[in-house]
PDB file of N, CA and C in Angstrom:
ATOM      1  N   UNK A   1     -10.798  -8.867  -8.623  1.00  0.00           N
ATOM      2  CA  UNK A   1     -10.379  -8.015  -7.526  1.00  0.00           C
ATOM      3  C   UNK A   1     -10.610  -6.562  -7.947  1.00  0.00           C
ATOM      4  N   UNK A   2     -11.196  -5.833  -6.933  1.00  0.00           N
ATOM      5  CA  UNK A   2     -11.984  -4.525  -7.445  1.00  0.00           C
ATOM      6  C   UNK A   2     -10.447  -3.531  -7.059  1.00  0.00           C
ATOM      7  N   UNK A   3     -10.809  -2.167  -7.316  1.00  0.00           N
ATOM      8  CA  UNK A   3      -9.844  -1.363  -6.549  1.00  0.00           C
ATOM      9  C   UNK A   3      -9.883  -1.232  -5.342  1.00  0.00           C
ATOM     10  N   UNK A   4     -11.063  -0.943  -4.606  1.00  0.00           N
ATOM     11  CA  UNK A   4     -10.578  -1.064  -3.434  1.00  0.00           C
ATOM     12  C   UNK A   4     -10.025  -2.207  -2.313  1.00  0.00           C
ATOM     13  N   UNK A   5     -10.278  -3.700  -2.710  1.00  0.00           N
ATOM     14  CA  UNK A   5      -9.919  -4.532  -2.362  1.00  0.00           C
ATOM     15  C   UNK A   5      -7.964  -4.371  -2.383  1.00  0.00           C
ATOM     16  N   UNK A   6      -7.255  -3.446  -3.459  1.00  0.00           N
ATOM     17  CA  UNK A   6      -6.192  -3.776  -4.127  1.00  0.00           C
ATOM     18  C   UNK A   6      -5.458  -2.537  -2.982  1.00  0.00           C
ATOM     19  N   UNK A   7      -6.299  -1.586  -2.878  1.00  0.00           N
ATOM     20  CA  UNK A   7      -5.910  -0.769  -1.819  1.00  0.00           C
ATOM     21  C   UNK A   7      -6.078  -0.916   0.019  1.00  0.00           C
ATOM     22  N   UNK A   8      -6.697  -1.853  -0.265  1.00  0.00           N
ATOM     23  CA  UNK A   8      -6.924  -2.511   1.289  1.00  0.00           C
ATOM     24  C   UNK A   8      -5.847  -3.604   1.040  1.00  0.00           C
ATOM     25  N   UNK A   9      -4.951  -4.151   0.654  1.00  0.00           N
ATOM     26  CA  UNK A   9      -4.223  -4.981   0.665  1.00  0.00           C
ATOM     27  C   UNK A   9      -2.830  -4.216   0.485  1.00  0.00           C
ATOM     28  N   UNK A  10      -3.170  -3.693   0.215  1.00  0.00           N
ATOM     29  CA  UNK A  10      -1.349  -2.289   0.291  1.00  0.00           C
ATOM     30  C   UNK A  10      -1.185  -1.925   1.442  1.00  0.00           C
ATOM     31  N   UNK A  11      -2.360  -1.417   1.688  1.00  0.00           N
ATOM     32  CA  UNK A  11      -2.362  -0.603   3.186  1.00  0.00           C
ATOM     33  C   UNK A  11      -2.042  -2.134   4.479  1.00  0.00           C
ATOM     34  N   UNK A  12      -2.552  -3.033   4.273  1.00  0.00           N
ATOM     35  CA  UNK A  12      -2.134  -4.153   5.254  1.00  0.00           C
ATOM     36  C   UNK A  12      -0.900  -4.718   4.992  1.00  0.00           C
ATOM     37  N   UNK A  13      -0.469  -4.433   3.798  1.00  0.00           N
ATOM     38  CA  UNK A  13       1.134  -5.624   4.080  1.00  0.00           C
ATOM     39  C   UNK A  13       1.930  -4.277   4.004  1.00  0.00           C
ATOM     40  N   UNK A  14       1.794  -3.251   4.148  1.00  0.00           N
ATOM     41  CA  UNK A  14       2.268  -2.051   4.373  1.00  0.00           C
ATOM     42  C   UNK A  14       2.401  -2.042   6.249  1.00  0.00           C
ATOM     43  N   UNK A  15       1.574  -2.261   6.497  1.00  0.00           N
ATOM     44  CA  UNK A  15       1.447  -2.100   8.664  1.00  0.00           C
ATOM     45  C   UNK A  15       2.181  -2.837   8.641  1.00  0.00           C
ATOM     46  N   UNK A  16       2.105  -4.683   7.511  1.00  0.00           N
ATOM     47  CA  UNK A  16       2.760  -6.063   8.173  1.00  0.00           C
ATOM     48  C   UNK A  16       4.163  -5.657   7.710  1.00  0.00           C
ATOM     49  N   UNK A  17       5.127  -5.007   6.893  1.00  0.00           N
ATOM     50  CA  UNK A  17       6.385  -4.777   6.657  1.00  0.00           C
ATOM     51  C   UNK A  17       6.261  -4.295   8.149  1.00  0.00           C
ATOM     52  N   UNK A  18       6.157  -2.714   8.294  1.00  0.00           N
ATOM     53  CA  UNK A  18       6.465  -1.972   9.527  1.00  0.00           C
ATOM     54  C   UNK A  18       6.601  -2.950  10.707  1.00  0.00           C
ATOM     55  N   UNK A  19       5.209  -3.788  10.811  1.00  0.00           N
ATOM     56  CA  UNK A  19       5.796  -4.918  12.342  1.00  0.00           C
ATOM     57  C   UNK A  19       6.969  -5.410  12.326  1.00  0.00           C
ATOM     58  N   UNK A  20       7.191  -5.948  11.032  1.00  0.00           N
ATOM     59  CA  UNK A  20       8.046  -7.123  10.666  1.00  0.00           C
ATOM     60  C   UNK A  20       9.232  -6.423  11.217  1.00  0.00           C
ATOM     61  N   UNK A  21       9.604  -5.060  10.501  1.00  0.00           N
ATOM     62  CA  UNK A  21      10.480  -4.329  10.940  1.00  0.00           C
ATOM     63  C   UNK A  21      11.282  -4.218  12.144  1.00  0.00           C
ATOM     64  N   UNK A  22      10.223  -4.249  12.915  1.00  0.00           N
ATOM     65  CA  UNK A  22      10.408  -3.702  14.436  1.00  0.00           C
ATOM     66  C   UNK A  22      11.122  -4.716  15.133  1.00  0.00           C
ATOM     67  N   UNK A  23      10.578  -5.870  14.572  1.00  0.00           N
ATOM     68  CA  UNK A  23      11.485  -7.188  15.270  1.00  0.00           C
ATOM     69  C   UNK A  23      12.215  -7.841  14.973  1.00  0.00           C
ATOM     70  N   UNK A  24      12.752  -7.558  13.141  1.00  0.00           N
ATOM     71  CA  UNK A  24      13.803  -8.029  12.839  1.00  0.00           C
ATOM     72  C   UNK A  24      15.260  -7.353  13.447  1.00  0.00           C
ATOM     73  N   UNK A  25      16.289  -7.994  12.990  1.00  0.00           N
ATOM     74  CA  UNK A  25      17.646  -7.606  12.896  1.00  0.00           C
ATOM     75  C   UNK A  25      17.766  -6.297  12.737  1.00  0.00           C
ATOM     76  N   UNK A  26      18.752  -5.286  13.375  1.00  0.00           N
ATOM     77  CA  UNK A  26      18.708  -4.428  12.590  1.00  0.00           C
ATOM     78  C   UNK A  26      19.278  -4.214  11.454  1.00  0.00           C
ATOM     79  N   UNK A  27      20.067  -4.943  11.170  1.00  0.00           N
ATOM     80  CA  UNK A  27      20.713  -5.010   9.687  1.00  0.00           C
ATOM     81  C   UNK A  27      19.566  -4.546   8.529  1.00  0.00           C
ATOM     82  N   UNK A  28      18.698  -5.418   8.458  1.00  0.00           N
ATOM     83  CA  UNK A  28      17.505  -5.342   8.036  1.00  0.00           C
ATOM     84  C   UNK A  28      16.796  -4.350   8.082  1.00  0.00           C
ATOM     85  N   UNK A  29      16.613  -3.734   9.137  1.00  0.00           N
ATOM     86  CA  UNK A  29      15.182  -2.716   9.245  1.00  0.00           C
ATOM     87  C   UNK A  29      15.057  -1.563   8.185  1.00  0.00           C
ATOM     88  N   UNK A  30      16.363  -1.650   7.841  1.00  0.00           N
ATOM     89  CA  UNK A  30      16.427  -0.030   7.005  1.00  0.00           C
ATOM     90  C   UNK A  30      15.328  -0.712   5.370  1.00  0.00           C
ATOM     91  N   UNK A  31      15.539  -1.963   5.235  1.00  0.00           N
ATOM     92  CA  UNK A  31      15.357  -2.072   4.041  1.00  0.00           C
ATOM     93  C   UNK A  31      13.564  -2.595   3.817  1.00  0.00           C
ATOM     94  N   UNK A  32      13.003  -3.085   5.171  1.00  0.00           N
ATOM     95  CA  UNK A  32      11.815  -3.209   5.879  1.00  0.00           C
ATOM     96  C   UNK A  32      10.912  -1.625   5.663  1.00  0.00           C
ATOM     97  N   UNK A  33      12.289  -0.840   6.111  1.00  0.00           N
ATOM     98  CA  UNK A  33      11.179   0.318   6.245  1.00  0.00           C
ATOM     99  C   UNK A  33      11.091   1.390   4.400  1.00  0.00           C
ATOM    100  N   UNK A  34      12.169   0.669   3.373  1.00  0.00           N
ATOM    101  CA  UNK A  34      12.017   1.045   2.697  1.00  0.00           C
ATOM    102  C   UNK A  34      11.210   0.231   1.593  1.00  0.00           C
ATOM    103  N   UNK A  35      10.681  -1.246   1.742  1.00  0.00           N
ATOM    104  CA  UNK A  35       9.413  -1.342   1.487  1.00  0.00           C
ATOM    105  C   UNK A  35       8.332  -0.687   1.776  1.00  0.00           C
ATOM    106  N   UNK A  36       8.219  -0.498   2.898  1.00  0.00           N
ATOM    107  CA  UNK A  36       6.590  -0.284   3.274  1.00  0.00           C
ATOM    108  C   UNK A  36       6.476   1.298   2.895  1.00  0.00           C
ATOM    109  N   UNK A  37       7.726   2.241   2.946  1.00  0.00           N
ATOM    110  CA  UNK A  37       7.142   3.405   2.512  1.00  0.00           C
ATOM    111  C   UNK A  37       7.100   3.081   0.890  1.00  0.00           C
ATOM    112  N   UNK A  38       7.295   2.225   0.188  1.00  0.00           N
ATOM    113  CA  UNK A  38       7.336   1.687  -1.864  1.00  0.00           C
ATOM    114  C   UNK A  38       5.574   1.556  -1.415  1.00  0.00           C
ATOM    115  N   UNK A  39       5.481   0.724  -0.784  1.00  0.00           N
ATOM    116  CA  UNK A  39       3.901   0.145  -0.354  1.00  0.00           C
ATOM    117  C   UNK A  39       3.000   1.327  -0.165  1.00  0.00           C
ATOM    118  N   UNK A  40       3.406   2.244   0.585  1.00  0.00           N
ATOM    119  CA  UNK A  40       2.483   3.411   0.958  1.00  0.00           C
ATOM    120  C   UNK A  40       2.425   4.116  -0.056  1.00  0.00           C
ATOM    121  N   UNK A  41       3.415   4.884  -1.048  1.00  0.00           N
ATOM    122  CA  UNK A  41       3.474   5.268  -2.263  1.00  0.00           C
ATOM    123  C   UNK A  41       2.084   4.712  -3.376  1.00  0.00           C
ATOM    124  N   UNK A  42       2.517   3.049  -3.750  1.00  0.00           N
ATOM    125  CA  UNK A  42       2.286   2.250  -4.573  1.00  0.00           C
ATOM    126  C   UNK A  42       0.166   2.643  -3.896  1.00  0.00           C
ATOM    127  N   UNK A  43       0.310   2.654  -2.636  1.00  0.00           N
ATOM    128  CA  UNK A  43      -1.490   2.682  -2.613  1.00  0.00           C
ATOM    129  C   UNK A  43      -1.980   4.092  -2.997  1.00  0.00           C
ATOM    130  N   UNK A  44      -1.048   4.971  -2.547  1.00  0.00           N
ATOM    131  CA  UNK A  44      -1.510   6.428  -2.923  1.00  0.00           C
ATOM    132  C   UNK A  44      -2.042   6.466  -4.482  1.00  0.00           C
ATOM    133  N   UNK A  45      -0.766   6.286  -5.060  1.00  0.00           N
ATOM    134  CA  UNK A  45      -0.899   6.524  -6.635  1.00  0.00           C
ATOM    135  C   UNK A  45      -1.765   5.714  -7.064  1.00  0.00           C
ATOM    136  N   UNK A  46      -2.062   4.060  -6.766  1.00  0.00           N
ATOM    137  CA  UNK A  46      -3.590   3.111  -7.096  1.00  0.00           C
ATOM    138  C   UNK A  46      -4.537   4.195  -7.069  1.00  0.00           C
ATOM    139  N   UNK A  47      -5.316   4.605  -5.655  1.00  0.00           N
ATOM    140  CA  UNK A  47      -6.191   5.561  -5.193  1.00  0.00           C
ATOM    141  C   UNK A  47      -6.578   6.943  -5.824  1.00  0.00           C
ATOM    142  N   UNK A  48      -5.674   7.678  -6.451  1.00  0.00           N
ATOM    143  CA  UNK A  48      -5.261   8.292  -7.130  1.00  0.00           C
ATOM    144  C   UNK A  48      -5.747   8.193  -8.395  1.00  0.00           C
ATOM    145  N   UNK A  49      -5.055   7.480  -9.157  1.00  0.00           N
ATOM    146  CA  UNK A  49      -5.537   6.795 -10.527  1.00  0.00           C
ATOM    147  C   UNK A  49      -6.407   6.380 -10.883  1.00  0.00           C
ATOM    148  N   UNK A  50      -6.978   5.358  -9.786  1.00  0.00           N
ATOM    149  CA  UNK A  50      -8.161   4.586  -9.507  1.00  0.00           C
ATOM    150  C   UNK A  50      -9.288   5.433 -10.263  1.00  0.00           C
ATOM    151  N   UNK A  51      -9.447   6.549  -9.179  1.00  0.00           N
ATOM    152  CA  UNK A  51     -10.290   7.657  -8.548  1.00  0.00           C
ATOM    153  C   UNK A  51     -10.845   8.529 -10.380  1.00  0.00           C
ATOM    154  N   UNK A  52      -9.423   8.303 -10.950  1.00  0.00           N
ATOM    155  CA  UNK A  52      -9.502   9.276 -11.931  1.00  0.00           C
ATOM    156  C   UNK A  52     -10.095   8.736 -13.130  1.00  0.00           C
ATOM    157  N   UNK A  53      -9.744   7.571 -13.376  1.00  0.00           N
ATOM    158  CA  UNK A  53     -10.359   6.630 -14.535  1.00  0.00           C
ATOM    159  C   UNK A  53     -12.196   6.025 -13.951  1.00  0.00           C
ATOM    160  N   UNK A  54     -12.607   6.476 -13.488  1.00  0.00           N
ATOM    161  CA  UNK A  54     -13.852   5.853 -13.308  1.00  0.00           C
ATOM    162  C   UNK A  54     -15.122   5.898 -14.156  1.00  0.00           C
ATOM    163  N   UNK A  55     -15.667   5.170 -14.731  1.00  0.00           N
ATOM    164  CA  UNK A  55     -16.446   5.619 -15.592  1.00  0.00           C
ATOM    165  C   UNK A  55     -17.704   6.474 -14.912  1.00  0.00           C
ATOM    166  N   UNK A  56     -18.487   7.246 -15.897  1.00  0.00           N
ATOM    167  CA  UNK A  56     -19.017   8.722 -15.411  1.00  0.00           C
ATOM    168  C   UNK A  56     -20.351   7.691 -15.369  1.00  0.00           C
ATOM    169  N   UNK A  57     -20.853   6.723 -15.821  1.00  0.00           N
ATOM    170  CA  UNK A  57     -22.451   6.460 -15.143  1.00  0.00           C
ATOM    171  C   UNK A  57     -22.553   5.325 -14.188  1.00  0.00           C
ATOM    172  N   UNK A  58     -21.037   5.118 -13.353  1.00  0.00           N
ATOM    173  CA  UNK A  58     -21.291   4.711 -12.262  1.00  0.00           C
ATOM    174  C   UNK A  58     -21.539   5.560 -10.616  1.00  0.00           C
ATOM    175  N   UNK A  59     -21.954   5.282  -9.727  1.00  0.00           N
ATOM    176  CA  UNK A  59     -22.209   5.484  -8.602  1.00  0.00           C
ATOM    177  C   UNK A  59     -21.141   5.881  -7.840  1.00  0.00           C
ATOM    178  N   UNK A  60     -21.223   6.404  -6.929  1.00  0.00           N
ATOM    179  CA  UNK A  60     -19.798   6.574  -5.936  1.00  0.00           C
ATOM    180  C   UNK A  60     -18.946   6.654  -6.079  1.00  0.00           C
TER     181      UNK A  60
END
């Protein structure tokens, strides 16, 4: 699994918390919505990091 595959999979169960959110309980939602912003974080800093460690005689 490459990096960006790892960041395309943050960013989707990141939207799927937020749905999930919307239609659970509200008991729940608070803790729904404090996954998905851990999730949004967790892809930034991947992307981030990712970006920074890349070796210099690859492409793109």
């Amino acid at each position: 699994m490459n990096l960006r595959e790892v960041i395309r999979i943050l960013h989707y169960e990141r939207r799927r918390v937020l749905s999930m959110r919307r239609v659970c309980d509200p008991i729940f939602a608070k803790e729904y919505e404090r996954t998905a912003r851990a999730l949004g974080i967790a892809a930034e800093i991947v992307e981030r990091e990712g970006n920074r460690h890349r070796r210099k005689d690859t492409k793109t």
